[in-house]
Protein backbone atom coordinates (compact mmCIF):
# COMPACT_ATOMS: atom_id res chain seq x y z
CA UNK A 1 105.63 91.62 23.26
CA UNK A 2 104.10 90.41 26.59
CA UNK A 3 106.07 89.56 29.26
CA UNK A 4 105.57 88.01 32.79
CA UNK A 5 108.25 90.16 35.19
CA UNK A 6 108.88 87.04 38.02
CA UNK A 7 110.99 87.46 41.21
CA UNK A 8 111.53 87.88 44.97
CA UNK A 9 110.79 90.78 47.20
CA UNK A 10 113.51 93.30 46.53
CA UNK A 11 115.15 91.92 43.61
CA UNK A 12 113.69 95.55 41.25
CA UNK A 13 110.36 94.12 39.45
CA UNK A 14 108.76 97.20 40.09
CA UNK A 15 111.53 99.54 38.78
CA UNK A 16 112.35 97.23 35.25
CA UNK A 17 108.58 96.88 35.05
CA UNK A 18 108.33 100.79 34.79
CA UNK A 19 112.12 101.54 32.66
CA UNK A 20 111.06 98.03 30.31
CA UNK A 21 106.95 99.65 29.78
CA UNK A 22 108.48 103.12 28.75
CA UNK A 23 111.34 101.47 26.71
CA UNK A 24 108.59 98.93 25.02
CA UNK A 25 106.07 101.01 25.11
CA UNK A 26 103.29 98.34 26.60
CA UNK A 27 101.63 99.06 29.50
CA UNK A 28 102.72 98.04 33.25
CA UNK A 29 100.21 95.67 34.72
CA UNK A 30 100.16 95.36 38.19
CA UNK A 31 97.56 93.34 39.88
CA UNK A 32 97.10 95.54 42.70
CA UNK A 33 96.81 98.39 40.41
CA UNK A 34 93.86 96.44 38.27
CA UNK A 35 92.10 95.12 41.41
CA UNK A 36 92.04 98.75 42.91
CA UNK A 37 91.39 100.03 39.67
CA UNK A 38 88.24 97.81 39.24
CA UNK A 39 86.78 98.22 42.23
CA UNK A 40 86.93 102.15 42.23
CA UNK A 41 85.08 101.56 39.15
CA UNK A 42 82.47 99.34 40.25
CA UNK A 43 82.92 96.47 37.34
CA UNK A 44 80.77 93.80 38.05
CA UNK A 45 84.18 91.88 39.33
CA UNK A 46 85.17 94.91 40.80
CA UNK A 47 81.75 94.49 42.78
CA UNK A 48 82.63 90.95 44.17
CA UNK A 49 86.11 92.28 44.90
CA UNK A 50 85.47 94.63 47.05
CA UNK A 51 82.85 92.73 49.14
CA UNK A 52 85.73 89.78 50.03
CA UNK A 53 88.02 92.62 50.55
CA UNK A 54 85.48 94.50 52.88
CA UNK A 55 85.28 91.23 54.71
CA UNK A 56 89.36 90.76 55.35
CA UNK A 57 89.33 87.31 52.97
CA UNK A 58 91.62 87.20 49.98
CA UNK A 59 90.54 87.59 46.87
CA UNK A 60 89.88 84.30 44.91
CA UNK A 61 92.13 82.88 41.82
CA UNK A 62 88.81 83.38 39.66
CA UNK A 63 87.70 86.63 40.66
CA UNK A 64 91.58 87.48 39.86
CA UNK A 65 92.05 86.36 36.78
CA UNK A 66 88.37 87.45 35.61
CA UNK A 67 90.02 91.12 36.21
CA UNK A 68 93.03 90.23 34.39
CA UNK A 69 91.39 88.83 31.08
CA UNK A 70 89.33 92.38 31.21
CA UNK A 71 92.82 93.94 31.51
CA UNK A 72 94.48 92.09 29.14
CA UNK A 73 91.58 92.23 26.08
CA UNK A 74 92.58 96.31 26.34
CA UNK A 75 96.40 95.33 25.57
CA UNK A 76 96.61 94.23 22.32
CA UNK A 77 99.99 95.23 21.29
CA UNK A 78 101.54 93.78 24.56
CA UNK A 79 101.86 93.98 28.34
CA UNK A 80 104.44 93.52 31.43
CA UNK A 81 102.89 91.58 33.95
CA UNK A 82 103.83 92.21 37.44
CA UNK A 83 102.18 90.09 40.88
CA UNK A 84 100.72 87.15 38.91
CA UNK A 85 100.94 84.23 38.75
CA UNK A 86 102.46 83.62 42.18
CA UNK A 87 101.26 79.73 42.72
CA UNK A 88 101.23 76.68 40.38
CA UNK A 89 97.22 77.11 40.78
CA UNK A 90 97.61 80.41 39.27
CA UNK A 91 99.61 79.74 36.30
CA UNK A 92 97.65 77.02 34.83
CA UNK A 93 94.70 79.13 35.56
CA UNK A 94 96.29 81.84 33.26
CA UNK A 95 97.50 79.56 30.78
CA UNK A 96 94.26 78.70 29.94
CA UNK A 97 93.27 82.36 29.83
CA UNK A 98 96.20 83.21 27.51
CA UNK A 99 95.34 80.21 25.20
CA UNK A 100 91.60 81.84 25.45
CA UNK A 101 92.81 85.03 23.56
CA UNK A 102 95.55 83.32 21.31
CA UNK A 103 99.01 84.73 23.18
CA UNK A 104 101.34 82.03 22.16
CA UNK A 105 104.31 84.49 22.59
CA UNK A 106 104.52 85.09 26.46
CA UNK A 107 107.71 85.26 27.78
CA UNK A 108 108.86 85.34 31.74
CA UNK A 109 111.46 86.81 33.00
CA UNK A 110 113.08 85.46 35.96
CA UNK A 111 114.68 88.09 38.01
CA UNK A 112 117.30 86.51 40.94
CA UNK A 113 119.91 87.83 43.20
CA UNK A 114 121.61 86.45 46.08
CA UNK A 115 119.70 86.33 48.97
CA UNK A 116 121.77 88.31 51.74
CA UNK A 117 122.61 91.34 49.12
CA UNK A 118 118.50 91.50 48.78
CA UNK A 119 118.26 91.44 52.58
CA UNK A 120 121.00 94.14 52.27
CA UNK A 121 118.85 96.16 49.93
CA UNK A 122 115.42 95.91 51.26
CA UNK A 123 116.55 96.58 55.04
CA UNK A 124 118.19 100.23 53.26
CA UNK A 125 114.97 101.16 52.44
CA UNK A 126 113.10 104.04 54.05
CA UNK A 127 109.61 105.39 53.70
CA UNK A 128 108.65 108.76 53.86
CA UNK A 129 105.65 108.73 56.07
CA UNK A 130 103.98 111.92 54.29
CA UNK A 131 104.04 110.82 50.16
CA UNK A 132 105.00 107.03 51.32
CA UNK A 133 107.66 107.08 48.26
CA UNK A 134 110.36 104.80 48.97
CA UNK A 135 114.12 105.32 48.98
CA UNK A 136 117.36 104.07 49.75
CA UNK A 137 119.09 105.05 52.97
CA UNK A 138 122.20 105.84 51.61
CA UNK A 139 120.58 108.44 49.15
CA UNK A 140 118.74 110.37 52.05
CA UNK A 141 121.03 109.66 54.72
CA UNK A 142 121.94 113.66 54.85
CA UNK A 143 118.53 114.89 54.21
CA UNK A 144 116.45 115.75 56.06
CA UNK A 145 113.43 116.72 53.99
CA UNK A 146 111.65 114.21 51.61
CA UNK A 147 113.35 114.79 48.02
CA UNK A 148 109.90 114.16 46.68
CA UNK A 149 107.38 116.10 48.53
CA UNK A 150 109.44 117.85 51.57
CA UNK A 151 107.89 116.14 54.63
CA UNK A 152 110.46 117.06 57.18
CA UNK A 153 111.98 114.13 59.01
CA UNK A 154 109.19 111.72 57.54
CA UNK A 155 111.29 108.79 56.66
CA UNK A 156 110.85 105.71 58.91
CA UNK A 157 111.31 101.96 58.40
CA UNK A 158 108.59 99.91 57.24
CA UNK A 159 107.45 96.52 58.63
CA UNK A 160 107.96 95.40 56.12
CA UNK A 161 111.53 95.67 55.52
CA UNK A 162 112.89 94.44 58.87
CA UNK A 163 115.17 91.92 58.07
CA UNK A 164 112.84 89.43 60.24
CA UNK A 165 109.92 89.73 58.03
CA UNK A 166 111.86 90.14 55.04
CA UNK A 167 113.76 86.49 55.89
CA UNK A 168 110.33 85.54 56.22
CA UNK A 169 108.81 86.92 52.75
CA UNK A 170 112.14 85.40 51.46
CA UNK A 171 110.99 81.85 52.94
CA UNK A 172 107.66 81.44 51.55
CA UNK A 173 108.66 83.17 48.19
CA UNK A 174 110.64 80.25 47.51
CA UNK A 175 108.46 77.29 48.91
CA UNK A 176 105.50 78.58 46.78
CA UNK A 177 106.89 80.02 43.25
CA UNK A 178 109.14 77.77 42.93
CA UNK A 179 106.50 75.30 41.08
CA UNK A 180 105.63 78.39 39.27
CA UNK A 181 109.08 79.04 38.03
CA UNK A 182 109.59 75.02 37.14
CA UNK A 183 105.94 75.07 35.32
CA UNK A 184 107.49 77.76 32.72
CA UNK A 185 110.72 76.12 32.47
CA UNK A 186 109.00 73.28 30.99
CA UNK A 187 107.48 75.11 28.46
CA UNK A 188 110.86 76.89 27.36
CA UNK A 189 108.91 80.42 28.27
CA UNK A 190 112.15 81.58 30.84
CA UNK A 191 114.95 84.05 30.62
CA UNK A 192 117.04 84.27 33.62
CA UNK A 193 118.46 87.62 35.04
CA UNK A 194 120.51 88.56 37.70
CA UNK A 195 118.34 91.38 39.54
CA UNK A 196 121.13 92.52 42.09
CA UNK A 197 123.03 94.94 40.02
CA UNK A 198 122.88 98.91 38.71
CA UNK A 199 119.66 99.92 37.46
CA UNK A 200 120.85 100.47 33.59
CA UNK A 201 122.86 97.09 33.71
CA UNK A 202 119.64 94.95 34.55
CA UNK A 203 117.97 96.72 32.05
CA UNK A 204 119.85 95.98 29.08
CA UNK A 205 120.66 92.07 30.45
CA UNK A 206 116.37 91.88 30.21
CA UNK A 207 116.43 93.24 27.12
CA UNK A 208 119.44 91.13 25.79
CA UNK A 209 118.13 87.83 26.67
CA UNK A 210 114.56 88.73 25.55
CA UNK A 211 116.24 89.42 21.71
CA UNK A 212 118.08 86.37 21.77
CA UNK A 213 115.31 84.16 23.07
CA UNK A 214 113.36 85.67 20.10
CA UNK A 215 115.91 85.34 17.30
CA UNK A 216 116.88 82.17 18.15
CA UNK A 217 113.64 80.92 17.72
CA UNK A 218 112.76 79.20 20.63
CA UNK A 219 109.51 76.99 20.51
CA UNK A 220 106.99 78.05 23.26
CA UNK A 221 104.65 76.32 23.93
CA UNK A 222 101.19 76.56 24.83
């Protein structure tokens, strides 16, 4: 099975992409986790990587999915993708790498929620400034030692999760996946979940529409 995991800031790709890899038993792909992996390795990509990184410029779309093709070759019996494809440039970019090595069967899953109970979430979140594991609020409230590595009073608010900047994040999520989300539609390749509820529930929803898109059959198309 190989699945694309799609969705806004806050609305639990990273958590399903961990509970659906373990349940599936296909590896998480994360394409900060293959970009840092290749460059700690020095792969001739890895190489080229690192020098636009070392110079504060993004990395380009070809560079990117050069990594990912390496990546995906190793995955044979399946993968959850996770950070990519994020623009309309992207997608048809790995399209053409997916028709490359003969996936026909890639499925995306569209995680949504509503957007003030992801502000809600993402503004609950605290750091802990010692292990940088992140946790809701209202499970640490009363602690006052990290439940992970014991940092004493180490948990802070990130940047990153001030309602400002997420509003922001929110913003341009929209104005530039949006294409991306339309592009798959086309090709019948979505399943649509509602990310804003318990753990477990979301789970089983992904996993429920992912059977039912298969047994039914759907066409999808290159």
């Amino acid at each position: 099975m190989r699945l694309i995991l799609f969705g806004s800031p806050g609305v639990g790709k990273g958590t399903q992409a961990k509970i659906l890899s373990s349940t599936l038993k296909i590896p998480h792909i994360s394409t900060g986790d293959i970009l840092r992996e290749a460059v700690k390795n020095q792969t001739p990509l890895g190489i080229k990587a690192k020098k636009i990184m070392d110079a504060g410029e993004l990395v380009s779309d070809d560079i990117m999915i050069g990594i990912i093709r390496d990546k995906l070759q190793e995955c044979t019996d399946g993968f959850i993708l996770d950070g990519f494809p994020r623009t309309l440039t992207q997608a048809v970019a790995f399209d053409h790498l997916t028709d490359e090595l003969g996936f026909k069967d890639v499925i995306v899953v569209n995680l949504y929620g509503d957007e003030e109970k992801i502000v809600s979430r993402l503004t609950n979140r605290r750091a802990c400034k010692q292990c940088q594991n992140i946790f809701n609020y209202f499970d640490i409230k009363d602690l006052t030692a990290c439940p992970n590595c014991g940092a004493v009073n180490s948990f802070y608010l990130r940047n990153d999760d001030t309602e400002s900047v997420i509003r922001h994040r929110l913003t341009v999520f929209v104005s530039t996946t949006k294409p991306v989300l339309d592009h798959y539609e086309k090709k019948k390749k979505v399943v649509h979940v509602n990310g804003i509820a318990s753990v477990e529930e979301v789970t089983k929803n992904i996993l429920c529409s992912i059977n039912e898109k298969i047994k039914n059959h759907v066409k999808i198309s290159a």
